[in-house]
Protein backbone atom coordinates (compact mmCIF):
# COMPACT_ATOMS: atom_id res chain seq x y z
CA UNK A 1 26.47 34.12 -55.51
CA UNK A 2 23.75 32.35 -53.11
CA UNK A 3 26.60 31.97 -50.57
CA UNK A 4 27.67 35.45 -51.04
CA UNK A 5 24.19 36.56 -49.91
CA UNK A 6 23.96 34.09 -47.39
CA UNK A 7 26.92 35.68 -45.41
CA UNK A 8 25.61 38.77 -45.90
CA UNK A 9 22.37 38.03 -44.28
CA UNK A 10 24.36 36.19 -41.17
CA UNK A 11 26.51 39.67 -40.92
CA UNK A 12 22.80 42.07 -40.97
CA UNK A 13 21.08 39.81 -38.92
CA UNK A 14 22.96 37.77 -36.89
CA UNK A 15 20.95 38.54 -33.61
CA UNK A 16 17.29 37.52 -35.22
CA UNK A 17 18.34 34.49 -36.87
CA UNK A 18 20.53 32.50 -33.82
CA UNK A 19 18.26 34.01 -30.99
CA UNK A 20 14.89 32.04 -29.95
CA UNK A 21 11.37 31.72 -28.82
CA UNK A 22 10.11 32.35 -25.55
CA UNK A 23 6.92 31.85 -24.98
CA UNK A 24 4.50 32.28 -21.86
CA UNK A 25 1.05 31.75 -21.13
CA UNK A 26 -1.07 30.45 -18.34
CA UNK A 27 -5.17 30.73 -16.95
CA UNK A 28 -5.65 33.13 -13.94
CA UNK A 29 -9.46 33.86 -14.20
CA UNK A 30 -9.57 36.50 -11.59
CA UNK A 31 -6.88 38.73 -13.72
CA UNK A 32 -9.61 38.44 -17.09
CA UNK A 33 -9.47 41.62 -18.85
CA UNK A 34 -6.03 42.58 -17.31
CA UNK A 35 -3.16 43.84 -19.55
CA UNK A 36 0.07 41.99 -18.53
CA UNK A 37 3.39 43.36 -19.25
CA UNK A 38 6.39 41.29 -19.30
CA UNK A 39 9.83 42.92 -18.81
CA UNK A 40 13.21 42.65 -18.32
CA UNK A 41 15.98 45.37 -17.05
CA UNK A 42 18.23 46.65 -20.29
CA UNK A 43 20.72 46.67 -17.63
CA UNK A 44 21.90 46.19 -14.11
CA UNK A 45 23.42 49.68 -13.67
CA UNK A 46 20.39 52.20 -14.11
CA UNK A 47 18.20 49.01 -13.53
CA UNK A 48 16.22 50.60 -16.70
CA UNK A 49 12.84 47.99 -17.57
CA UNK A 50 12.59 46.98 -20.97
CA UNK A 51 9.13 45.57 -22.01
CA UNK A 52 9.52 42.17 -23.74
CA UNK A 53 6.21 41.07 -24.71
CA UNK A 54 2.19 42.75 -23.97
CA UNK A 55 -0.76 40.29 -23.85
CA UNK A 56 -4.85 40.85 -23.03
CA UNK A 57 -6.33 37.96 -20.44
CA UNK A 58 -9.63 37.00 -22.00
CA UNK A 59 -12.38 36.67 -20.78
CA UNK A 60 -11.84 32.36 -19.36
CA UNK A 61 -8.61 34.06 -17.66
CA UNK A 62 -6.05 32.86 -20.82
CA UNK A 63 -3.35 34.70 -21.79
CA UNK A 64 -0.17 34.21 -23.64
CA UNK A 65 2.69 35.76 -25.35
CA UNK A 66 6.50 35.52 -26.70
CA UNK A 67 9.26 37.21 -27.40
CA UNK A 68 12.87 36.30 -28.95
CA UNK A 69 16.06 35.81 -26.91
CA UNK A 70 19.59 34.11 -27.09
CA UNK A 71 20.41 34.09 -23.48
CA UNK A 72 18.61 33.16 -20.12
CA UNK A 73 17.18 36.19 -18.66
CA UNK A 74 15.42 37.61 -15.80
CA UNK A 75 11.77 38.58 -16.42
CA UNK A 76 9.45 39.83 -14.31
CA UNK A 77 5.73 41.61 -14.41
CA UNK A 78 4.54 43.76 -11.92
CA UNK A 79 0.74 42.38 -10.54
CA UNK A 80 -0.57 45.30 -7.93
CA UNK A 81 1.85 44.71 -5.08
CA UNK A 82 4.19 42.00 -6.57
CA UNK A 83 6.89 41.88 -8.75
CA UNK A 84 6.43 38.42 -10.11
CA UNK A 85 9.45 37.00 -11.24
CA UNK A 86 10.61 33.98 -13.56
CA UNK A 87 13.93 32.90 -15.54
CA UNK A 88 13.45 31.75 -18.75
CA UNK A 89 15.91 30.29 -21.42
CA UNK A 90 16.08 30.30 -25.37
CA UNK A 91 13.74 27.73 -27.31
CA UNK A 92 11.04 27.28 -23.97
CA UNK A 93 7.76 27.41 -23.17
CA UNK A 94 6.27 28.50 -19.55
CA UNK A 95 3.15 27.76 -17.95
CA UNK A 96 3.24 30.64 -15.44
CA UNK A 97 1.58 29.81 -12.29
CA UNK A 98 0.34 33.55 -10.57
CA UNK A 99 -0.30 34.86 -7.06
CA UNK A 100 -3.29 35.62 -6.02
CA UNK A 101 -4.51 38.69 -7.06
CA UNK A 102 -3.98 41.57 -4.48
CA UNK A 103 -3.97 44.90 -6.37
CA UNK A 104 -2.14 48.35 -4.80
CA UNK A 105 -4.03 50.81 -3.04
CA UNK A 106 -4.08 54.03 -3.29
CA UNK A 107 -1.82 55.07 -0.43
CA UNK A 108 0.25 52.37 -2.31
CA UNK A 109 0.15 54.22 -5.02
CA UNK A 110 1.17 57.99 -2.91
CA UNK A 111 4.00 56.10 -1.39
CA UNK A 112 7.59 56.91 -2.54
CA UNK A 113 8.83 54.20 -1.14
CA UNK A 114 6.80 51.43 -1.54
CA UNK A 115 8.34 48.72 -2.42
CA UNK A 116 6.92 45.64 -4.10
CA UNK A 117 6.88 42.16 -3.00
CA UNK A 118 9.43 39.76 -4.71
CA UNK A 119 7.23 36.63 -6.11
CA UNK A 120 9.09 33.90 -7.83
CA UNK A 121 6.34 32.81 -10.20
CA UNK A 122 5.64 28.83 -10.18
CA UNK A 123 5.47 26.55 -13.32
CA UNK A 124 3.13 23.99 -13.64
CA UNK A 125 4.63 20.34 -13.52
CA UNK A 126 7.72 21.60 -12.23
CA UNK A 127 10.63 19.06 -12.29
CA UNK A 128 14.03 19.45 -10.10
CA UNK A 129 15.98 19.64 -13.01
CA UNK A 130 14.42 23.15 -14.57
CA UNK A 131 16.41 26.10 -13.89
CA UNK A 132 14.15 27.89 -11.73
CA UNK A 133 13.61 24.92 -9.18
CA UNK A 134 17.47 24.74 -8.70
CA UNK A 135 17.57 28.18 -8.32
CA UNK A 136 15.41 28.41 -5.59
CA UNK A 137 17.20 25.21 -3.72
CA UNK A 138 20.03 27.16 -4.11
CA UNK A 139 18.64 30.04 -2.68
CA UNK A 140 17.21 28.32 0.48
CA UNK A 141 20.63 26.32 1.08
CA UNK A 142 22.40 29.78 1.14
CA UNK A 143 20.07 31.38 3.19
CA UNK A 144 20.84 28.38 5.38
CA UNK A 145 24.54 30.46 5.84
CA UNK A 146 22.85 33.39 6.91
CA UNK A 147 19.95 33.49 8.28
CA UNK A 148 19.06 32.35 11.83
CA UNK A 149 15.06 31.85 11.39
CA UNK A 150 15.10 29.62 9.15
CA UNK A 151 15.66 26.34 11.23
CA UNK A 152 11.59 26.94 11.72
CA UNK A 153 9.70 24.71 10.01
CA UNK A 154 7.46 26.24 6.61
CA UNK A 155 4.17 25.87 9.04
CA UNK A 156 6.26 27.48 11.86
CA UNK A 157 6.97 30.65 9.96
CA UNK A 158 4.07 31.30 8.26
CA UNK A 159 2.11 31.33 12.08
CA UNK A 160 4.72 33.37 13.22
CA UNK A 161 4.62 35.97 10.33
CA UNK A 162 8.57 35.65 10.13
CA UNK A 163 9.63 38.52 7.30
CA UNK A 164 11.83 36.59 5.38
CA UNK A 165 12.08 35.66 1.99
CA UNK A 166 10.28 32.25 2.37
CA UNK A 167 7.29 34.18 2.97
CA UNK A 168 7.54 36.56 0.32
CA UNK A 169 8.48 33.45 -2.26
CA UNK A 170 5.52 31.04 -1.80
CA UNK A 171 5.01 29.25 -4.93
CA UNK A 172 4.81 25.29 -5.18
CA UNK A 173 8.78 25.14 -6.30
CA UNK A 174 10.10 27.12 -3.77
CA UNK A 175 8.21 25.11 -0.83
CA UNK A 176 9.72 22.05 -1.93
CA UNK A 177 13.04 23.52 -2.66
CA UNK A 178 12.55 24.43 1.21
CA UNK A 179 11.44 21.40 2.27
CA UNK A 180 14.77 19.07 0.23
CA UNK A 181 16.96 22.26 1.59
CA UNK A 182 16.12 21.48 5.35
CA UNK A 183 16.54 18.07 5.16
CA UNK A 184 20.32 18.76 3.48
CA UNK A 185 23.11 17.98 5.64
CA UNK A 186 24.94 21.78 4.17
CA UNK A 187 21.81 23.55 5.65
CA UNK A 188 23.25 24.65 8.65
CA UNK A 189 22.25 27.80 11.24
CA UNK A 190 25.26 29.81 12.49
CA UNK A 191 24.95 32.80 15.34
CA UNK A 192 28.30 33.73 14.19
CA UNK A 193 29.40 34.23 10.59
CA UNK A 194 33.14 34.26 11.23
CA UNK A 195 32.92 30.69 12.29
CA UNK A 196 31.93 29.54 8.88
CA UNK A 197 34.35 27.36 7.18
CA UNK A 198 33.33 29.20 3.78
CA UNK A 199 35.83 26.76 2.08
CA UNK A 200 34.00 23.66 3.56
CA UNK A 201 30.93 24.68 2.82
CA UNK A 202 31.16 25.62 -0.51
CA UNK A 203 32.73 22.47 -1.61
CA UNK A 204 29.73 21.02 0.26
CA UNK A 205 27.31 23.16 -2.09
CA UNK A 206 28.99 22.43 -5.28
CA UNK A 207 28.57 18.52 -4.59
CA UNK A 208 25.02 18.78 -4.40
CA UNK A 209 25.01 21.11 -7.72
CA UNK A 210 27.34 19.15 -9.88
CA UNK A 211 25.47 17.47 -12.10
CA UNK A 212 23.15 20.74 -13.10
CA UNK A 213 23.38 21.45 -16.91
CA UNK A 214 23.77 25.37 -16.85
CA UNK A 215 26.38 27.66 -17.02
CA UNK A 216 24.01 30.51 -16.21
CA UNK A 217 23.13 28.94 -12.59
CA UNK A 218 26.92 27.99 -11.86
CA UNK A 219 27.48 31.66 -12.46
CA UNK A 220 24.50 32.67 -10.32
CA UNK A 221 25.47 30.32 -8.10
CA UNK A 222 29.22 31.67 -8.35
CA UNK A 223 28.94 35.19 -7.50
CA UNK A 224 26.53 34.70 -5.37
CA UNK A 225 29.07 32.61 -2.67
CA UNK A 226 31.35 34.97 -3.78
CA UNK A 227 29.06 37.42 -2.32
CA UNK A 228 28.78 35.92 0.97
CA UNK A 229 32.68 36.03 1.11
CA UNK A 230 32.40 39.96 0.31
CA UNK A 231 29.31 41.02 2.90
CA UNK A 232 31.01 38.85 5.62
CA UNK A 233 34.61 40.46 5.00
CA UNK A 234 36.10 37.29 4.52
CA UNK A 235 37.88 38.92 0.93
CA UNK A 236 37.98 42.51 0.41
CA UNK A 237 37.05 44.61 -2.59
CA UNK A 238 40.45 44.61 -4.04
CA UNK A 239 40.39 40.57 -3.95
CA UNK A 240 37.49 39.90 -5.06
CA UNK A 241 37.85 42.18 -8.00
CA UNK A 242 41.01 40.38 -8.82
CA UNK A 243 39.56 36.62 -8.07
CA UNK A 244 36.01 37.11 -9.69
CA UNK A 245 36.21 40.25 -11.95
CA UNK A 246 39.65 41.20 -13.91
CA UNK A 247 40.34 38.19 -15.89
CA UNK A 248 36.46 36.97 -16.42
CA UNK A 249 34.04 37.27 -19.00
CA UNK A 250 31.41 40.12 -18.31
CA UNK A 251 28.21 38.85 -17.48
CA UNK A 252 25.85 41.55 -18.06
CA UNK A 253 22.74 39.86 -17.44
CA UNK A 254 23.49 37.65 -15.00
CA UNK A 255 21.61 39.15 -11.92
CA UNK A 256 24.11 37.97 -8.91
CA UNK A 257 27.29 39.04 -11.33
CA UNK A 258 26.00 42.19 -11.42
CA UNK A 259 24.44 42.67 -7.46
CA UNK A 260 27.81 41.77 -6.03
CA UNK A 261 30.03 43.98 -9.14
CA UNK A 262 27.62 46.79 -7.86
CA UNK A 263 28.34 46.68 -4.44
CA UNK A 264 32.46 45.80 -5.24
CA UNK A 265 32.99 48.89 -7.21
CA UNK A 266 29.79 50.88 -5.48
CA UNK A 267 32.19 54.03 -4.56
CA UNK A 268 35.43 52.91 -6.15
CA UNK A 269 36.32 56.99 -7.38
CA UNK A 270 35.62 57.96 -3.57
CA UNK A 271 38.52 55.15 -2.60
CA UNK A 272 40.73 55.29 -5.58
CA UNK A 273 40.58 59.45 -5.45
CA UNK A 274 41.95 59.24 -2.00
CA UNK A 275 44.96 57.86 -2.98
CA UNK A 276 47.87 59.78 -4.30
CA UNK A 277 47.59 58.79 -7.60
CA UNK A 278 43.96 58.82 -7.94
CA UNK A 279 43.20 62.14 -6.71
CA UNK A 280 43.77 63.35 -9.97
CA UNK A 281 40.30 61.99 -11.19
CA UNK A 282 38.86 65.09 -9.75
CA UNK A 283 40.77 67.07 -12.52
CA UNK A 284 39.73 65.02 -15.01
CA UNK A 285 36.55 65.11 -14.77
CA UNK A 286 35.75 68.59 -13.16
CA UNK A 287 38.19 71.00 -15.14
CA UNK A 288 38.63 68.86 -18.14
CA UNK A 289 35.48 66.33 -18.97
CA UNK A 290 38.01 64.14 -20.37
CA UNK A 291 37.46 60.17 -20.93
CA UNK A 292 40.52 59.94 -22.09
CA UNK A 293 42.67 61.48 -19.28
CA UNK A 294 40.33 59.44 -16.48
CA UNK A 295 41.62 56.32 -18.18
CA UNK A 296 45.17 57.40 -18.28
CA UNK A 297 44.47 58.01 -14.60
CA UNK A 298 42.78 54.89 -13.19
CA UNK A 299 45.29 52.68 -15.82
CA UNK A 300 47.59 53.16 -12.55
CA UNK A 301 45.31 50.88 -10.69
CA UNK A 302 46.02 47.07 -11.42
CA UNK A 303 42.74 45.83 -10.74
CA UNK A 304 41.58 48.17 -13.56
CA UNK A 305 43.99 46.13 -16.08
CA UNK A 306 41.11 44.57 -18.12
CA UNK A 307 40.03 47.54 -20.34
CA UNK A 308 36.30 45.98 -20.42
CA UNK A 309 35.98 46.16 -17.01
CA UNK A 310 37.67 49.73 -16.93
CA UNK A 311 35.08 51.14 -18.90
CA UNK A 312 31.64 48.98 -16.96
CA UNK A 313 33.39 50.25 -13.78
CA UNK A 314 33.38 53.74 -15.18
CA UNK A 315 29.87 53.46 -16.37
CA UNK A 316 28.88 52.33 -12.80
CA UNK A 317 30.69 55.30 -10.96
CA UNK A 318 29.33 57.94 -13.25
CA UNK A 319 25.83 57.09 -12.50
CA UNK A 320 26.29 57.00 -8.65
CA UNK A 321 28.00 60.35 -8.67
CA UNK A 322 25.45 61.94 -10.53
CA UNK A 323 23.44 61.73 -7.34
CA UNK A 324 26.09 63.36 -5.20
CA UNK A 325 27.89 66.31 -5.11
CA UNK A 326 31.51 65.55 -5.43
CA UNK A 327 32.01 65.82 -9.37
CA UNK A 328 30.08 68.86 -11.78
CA UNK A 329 27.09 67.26 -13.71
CA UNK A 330 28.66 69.03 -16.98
CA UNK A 331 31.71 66.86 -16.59
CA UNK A 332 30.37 64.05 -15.74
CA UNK A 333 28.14 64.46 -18.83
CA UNK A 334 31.22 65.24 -20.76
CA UNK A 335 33.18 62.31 -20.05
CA UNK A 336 29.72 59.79 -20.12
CA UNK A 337 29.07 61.52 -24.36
CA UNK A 338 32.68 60.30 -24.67
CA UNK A 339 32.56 57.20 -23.47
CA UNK A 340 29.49 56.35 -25.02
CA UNK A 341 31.23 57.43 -28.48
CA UNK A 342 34.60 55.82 -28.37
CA UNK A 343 33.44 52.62 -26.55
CA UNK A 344 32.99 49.29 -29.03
CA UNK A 345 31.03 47.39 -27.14
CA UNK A 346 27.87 47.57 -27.89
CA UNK A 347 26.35 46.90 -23.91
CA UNK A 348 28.57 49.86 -22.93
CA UNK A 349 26.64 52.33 -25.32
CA UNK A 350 23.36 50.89 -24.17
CA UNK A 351 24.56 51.32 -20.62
CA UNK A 352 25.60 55.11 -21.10
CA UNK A 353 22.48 55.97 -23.10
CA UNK A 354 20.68 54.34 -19.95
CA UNK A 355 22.97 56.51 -17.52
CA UNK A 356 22.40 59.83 -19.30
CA UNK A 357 18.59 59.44 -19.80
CA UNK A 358 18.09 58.32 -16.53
CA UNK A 359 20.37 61.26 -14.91
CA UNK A 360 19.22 63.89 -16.61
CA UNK A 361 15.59 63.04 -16.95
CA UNK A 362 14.62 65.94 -14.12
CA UNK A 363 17.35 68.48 -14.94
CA UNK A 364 16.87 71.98 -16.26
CA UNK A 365 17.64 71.92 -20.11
CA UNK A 366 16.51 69.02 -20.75
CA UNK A 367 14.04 67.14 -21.69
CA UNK A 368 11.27 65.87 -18.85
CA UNK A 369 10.07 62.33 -19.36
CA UNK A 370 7.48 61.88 -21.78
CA UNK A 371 4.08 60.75 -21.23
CA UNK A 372 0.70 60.37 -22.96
CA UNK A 373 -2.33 60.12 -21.10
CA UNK A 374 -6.37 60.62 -21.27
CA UNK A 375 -7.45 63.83 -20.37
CA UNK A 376 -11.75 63.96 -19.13
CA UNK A 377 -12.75 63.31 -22.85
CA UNK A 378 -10.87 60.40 -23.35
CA UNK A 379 -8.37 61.88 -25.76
CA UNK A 380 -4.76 61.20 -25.50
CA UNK A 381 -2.48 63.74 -24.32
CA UNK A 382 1.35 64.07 -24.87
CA UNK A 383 3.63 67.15 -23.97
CA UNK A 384 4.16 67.09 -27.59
CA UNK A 385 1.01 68.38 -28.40
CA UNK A 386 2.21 71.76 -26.51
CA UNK A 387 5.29 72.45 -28.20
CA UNK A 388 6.00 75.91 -29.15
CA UNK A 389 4.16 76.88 -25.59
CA UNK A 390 5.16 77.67 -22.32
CA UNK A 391 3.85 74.66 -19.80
CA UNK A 392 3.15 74.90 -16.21
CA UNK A 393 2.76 71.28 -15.42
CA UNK A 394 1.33 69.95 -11.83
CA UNK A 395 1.21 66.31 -9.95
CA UNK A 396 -2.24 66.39 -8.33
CA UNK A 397 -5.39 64.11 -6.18
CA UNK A 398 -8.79 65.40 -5.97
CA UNK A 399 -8.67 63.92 -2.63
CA UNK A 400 -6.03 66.67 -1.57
CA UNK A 401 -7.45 69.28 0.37
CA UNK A 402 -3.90 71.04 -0.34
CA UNK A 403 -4.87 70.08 -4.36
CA UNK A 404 -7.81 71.54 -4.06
CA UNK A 405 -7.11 74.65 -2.07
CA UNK A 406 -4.48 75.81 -5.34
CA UNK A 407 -7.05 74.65 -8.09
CA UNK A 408 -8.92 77.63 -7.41
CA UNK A 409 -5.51 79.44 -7.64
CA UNK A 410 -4.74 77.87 -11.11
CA UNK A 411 -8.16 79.08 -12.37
CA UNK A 412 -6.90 82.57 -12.11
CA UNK A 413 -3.46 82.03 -13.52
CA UNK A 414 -5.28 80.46 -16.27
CA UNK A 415 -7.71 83.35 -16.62
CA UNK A 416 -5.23 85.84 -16.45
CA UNK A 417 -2.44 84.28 -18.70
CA UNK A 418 -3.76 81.36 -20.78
CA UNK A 419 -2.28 83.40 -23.43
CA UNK A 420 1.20 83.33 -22.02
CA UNK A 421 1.03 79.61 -20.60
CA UNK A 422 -0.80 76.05 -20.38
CA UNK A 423 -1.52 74.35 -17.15
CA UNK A 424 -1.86 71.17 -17.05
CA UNK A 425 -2.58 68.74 -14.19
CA UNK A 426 -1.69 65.12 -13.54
CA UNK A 427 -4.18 63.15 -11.44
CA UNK A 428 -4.18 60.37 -9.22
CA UNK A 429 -7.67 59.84 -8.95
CA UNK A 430 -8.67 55.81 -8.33
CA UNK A 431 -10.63 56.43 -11.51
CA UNK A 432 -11.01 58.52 -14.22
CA UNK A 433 -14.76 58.62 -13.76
CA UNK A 434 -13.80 60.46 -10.30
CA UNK A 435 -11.33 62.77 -11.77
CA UNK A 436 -13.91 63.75 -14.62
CA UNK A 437 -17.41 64.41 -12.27
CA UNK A 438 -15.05 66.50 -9.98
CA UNK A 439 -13.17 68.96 -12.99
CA UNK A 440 -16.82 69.19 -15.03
CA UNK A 441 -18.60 69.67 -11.79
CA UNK A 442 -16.00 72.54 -10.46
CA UNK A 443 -15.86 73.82 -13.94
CA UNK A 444 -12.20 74.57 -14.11
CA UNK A 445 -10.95 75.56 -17.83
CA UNK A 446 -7.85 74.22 -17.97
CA UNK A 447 -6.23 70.66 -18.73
CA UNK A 448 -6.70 67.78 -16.56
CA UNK A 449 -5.10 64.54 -17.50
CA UNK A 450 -5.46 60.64 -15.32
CA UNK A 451 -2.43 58.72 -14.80
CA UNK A 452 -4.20 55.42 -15.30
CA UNK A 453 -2.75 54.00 -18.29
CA UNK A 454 0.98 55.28 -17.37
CA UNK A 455 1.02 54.46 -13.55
CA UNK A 456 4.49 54.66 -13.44
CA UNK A 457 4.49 58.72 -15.28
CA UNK A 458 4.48 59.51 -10.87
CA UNK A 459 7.52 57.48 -10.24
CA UNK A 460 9.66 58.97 -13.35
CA UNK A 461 8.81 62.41 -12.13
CA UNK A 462 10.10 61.72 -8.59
CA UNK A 463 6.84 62.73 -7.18
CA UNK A 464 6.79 62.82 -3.49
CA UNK A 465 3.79 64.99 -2.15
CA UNK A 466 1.05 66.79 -3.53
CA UNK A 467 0.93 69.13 -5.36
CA UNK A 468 4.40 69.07 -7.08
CA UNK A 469 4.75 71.43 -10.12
CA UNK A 470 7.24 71.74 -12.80
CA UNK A 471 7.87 74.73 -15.70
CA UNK A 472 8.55 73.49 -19.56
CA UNK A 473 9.53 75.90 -22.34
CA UNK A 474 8.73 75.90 -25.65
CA UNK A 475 11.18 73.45 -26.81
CA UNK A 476 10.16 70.90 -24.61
CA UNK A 477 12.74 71.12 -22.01
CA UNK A 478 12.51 72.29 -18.05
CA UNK A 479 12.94 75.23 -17.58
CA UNK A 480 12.38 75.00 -13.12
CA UNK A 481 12.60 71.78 -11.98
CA UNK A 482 10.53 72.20 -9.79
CA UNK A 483 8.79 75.03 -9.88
CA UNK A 484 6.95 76.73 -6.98
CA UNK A 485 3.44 76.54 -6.48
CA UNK A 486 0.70 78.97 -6.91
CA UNK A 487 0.84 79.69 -3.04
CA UNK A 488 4.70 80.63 -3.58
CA UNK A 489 4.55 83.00 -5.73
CA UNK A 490 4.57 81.13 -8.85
CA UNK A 491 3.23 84.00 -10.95
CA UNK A 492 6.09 86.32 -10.30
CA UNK A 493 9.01 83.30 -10.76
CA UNK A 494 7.45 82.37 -13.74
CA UNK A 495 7.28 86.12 -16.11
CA UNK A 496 10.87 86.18 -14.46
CA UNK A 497 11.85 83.02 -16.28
CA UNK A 498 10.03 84.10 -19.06
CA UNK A 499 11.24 88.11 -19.56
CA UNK A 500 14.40 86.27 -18.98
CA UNK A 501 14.12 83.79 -22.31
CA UNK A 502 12.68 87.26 -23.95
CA UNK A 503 9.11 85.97 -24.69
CA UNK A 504 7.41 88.67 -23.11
């Protein structure tokens, strides 16, 4: 009976009890009274972040946390204009060493693009054998291959303000990782990357590697070669699918696996539809939103043979042409729904969740991302409290003449139809001590709300100047996407929209 139950407990929870501690900590005085976040991306398609573990710095600059995993994985926190990263395996504990603190600004904060600054986070009392060390003396051998600055010495690039990684990586590890990588007789310079003897090289860089005890960094290191072959057209896309990809294990959360798989099969329907047999994908998926007949379809292709691969390459395409205009969204959709239900792998499902919440996150009839912020009284706001009600909701500054010019516009709107709709604005003030003198000082009556504690709320609504509005309905789900301003005749698009629904 006890080993009845016992194999019944390994089949519930097989995950929780052969999957391990991670745990991280460290003393950065300067970030005291900071909330760190430590994440991880679900997966290497929609790049989606998946929070792993939330600590508090006290007040001497301490912090630590853990979380449970069975596999290495890429983590990373994001520190005002880094993304600070670290691999960690099963069973370990980290001493995270941090950059010094240099928080965004505001413009940082307005910019679409900005793009945060990769930081490999150092460990205290690193030793050459830990993971991360050998990754980075990886990393500096094979930028050896390709880049042509790096025959400067570390002093000489730093005075000369080089952009390259090196400068962007500057933790105690990766200096010395630089320093044992220079004095290597693989590092080499080339002007011209056709005259590589890839072969020779390789073999060179697996010598020095041989003796390191992880399959996750002979992977890495793998597909990352691999990858050199690929961006330097040694081996096209049809080769290296066939040498790296059709008859090897998936590596879902290897990081390199996936970079080079994403740019091997990056527009694989735009190729394979091109041929003869492949241009019926366009059927399939525009006039029937049919799984099923796309396989049938792309079986013809051998380096689709492996049914696993099949389906992640599927999964990939989907997602990129759901930001292009070559396949209907419906069928897209259509086909995604059934992938997602007839797929047994459990990654897959996750991945095609990922895909559809991601895709449709912005589209009319559905739902917009969710949020919950602190309006001038300090009570938390959600769109949930305004279900059942119409909601004209606005991305706004204080510091926006433009803002400021339509808040007087919204006062009417509100005046004249508060019965009919909410507004609600979104503001990037630095503080929300700023955004509350201004609204009580101007008096306006309806809802403003501070992005502080959901920076990122900007980012998932694709905000890219101010003011930016959109239009819920009373279920929750867009209705315009966006929706014009009060300058543009929002009052008139809006009782449209809503004699159109019937509600008035």
């Amino acid at each position: 009976m006890r080993l009845k139950h016992l194999l019944l407990i390994l089949f519930i929870f097989p995950q929780t009890l052969f999957s391990q501690n991670v745990i991280l900590k460290g003393n950065v005085p300067e970030y005291a009274g900071e909330k760190f976040t430590f994440s991880t991306y679900s997966d290497y398609i929609t790049f989606t972040e998946e929070e792993l573990c939330t600590t508090v710095v006290d007040d001497n600059g301490n912090f630590t946390c853990s979380f449970i995993t069975e596999e290495t994985k890429y983590i990373f926190i994001k520190l005002g204009v880094y993304e600070a990263f670290v691999f960690v395996e099963p069973n370990r504990e980290y001493e995270l060493l941090l950059p010094e603190r240099k928080d965004k600004t505001i413009a940082d904060e307005l910019n679409p693009y900005f793009k945060s600054i990769q930081y490999h986070l150092g460990l205290s009392n690193i030793i050459e054998s830990e993971l991360n060390y050998q990754l980075a003396f990886f990393d500096e051998i094979y930028s050896g291959l390709v880049n042509e600055n790096l025959h400067l010495t570390y002093s000489e690039l730093k005075e000369r303000n080089v952009d390259s990684k090196l400068n962007k990586v500057d933790t105690v590890f990766s200096k010395k990782a630089y320093s044992r990588a220079i004095n290597n007789s693989t590092y080499f310079i080339y002007k011209n990357l056709k005259e590589i003897d890839a072969t020779r090289e390789f073999n060179k860089i697996d010598s020095i590697f041989f003796d390191v005890d992880s399959k996750f960094f002979h992977d890495f290191k793998k597909y990352k070669l691999a990858l050199f072959l690929y961006s330097s057209n040694r081996e096209r896309s049809k080769s290296i699918s066939n040498t790296y990809y059709l008859d090897n294990k998936v590596l879902y959360h290897n990081p390199q696996y996936m970079s080079l798989f994403n740019q091997v099969y990056k527009d694989y329907f735009t190729y394979f539809g091109r041929t003869d047999g492949g241009k019926k994908i366009y059927k399939d998926i525009n006039n029937l939103g049919s799984y099923s007949s796309l396989c049938k379809t792309l079986r013809q292709d051998s380096i689709l043979q492996n049914d696993t691969l099949k389906e992640l390459v599927i999964l990939k395409c989907l997602y990129n042409e759901f930001y292009k205009d070559k396949f209907s969204r419906k069928g897209l959709l259509s086909v995604l729904d059934s992938l997602e239900i007839s797929t047994t792998i459990n990654e897959h499902k996750l991945i095609a969740n990922n895909i559809r919440e991601k895709a449709t996150k912005l589209l009319v009839g559905f739902n917009p991302p969710a949020f919950e912020l602190y309006d001038k009284d300090s009570n938390l706001v959600s769109l949930e409290n305004y279900y059942g009600k119409y909601v004209y909701l606005g991305f706004c500054t204080t510091m926006s003449y433009g803002c400021i010019k339509e808040f007087k516009m919204l006062e009417n709107l509100y005046k004249n139809h508060k019965d009919h709709f909410e507004i609600v604005i979104i503001c990037l003030d630095e503080t929300i001590e700023q955004m509350k003198y201004f609204v009580e000082n101007e008096g306006y009556p309806f809802t403003f709300l501070h992005y502080g504690n959901q920076s990122e709320v900007f980012k998932d609504y694709d905000i890219r100047a101010f003011p930016t509005y959109y239009f819920i309905d009373p279920e929750g789900k867009l209705s315009m996407s966006p929706a014009p301003s009060p300058d543009q005749n929002a009052e008139f698009v809006i009782f449209k929209k809503m004699r159109a629904n019937g509600d008035i």
